[in-house]
Protein backbone atom coordinates (compact mmCIF):
# COMPACT_ATOMS: atom_id res chain seq x y z
CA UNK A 1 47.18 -52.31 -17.19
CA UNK A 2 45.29 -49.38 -18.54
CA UNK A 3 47.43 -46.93 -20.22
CA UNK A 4 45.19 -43.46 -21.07
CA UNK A 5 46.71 -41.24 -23.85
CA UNK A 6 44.02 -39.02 -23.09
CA UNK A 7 46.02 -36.92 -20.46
CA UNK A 8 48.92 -36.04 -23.02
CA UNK A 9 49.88 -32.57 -24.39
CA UNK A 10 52.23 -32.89 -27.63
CA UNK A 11 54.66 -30.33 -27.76
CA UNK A 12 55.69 -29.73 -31.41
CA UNK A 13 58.83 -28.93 -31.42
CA UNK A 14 60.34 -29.96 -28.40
CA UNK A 15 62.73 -32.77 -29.95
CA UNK A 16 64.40 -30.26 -32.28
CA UNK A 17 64.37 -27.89 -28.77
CA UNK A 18 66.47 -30.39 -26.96
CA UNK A 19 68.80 -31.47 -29.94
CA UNK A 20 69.82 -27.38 -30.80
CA UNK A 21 69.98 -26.93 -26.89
CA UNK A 22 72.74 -29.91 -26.98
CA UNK A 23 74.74 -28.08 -29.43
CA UNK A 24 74.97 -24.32 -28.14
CA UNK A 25 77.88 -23.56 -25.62
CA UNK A 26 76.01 -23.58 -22.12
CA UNK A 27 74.02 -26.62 -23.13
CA UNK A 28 74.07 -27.99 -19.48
CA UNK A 29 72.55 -24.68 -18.07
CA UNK A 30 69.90 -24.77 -20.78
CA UNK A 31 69.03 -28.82 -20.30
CA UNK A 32 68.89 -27.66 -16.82
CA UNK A 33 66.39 -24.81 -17.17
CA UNK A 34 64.38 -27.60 -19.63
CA UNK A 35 64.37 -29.93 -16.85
CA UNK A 36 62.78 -27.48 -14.45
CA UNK A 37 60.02 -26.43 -16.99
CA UNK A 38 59.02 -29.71 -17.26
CA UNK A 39 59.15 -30.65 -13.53
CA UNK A 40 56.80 -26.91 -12.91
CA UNK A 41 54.85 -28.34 -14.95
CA UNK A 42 54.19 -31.96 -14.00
CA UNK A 43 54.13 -30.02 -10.47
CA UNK A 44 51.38 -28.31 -11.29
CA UNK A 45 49.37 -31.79 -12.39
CA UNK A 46 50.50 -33.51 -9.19
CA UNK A 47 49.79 -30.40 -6.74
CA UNK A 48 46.25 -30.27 -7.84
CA UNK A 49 45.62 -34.55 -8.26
CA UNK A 50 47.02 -35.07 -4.88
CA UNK A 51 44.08 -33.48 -3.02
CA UNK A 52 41.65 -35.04 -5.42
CA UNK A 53 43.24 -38.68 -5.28
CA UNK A 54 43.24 -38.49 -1.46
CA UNK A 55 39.44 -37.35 -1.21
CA UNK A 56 38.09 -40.34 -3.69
CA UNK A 57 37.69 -41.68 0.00
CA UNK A 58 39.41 -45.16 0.39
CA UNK A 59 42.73 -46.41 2.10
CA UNK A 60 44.54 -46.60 -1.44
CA UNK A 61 43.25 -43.33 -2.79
CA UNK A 62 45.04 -41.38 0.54
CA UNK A 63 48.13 -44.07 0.03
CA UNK A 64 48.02 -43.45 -3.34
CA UNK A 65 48.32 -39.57 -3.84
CA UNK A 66 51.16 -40.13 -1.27
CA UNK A 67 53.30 -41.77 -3.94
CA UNK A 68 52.85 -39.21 -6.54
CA UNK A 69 55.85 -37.00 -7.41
CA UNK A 70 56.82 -34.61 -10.20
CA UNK A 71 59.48 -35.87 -11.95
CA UNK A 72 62.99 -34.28 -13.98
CA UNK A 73 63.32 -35.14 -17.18
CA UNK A 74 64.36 -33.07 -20.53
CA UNK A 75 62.24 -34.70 -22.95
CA UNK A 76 59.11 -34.40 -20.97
CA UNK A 77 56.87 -33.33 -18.00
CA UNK A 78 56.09 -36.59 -16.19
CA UNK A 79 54.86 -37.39 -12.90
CA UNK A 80 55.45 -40.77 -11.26
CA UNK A 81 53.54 -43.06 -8.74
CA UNK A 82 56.44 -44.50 -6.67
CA UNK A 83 57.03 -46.30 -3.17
CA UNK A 84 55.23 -48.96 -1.81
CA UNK A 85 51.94 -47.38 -2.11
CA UNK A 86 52.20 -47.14 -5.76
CA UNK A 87 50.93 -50.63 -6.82
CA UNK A 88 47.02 -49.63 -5.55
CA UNK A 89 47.74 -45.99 -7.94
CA UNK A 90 46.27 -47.38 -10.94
CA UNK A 91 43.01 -49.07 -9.96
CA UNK A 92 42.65 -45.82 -7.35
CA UNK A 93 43.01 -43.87 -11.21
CA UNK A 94 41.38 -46.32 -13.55
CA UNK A 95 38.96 -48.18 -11.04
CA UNK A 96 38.17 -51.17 -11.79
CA UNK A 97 35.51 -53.84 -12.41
CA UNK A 98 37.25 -56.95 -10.17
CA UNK A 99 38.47 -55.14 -7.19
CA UNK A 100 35.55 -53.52 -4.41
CA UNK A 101 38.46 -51.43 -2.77
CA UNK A 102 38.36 -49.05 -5.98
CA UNK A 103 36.05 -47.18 -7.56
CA UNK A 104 34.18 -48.60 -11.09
CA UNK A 105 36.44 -49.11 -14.32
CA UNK A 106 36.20 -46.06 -16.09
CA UNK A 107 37.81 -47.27 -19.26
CA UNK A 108 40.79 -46.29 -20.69
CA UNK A 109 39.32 -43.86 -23.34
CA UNK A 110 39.69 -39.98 -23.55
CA UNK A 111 37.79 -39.87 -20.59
CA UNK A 112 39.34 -42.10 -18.15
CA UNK A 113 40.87 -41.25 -14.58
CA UNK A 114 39.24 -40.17 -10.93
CA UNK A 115 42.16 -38.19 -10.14
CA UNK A 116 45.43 -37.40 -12.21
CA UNK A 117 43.99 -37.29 -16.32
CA UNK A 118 40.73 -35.01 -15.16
CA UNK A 119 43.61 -32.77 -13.55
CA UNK A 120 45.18 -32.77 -17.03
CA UNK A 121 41.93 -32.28 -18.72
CA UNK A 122 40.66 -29.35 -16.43
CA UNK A 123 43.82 -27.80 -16.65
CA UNK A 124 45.33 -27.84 -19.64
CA UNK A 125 45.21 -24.21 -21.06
CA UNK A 126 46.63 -23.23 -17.78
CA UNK A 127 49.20 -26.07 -18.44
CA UNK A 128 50.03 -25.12 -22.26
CA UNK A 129 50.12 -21.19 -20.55
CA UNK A 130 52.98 -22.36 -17.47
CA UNK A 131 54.85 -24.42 -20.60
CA UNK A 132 54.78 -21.60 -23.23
CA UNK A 133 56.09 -19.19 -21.06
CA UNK A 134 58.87 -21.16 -19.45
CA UNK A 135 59.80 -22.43 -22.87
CA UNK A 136 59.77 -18.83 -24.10
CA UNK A 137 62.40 -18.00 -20.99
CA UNK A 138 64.61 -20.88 -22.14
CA UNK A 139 64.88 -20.03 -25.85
CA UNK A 140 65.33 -15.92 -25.61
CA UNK A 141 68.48 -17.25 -23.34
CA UNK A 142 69.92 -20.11 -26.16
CA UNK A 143 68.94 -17.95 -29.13
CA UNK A 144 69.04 -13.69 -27.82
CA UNK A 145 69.49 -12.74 -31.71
């Protein structure tokens, strides 16, 4: 299965983030408030794939951007593909060179995806903006000295 690394924004930082947030007094509140900055931001991807997933045209594209979902997590923004439409997600993504019901194999290089990883591409600065600032919200609350 194609996996595309392409779509990825490293956060420097983030694994120290979480571990200090674990320590301070009203570390359930903070993982919280992580949790949502992530999902805001996977949001963001899946609000703006969904419409371009469903118009790539075919019965698994439209079946397809029904099964993606932003997901909670505190050590990342992630979106999932779930549900029964999810198996057709990846060739609807990565196309493929077997299969006529999905568009042509695109590879699985830094410019890979129909759908989800252009969203990413397209969109990160706005992406690295939403993070920054909801980051910057979190840690003025854990460290106000």
């Amino acid at each position: 299965m194609p996996v595309n690394r392409g779509g990825a924004v490293n956060v420097v930082g983030l694994d120290e983030l979480r571990k200090n947030l674990k320590t301070l007094d009203n570390a359930g509140e903070l993982q919280a408030a992580l949790k949502d900055a992530n999902f805001k931001t996977a949001d963001f991807v899946v609000q703006r794939a969904i419409p371009r997933m469903r118009s790539l045209g075919n019965v698994p594209g439209r079946r397809s951007a029904e099964s993606m979902k932003a997901t909670r997590s505190g050590a990342a923004a992630r979106l999932s593909l779930a549900g029964k439409n999810a198996p057709f997600a990846n060739g609807v993504e990565f196309g493929s060179g077997k299969f006529k019901q999905f568009k042509p194999w695109l590879g699985n290089g830094p410019s890979a995806g129909y759908a989800i990883y252009p969203t990413i591409r397209e969109n990160t600065a706005e992406l690295i903006r939403i993070y920054s600032e909801e980051i910057a919200v979190i840690t003025r609350q854990a460290f106000p000295d």
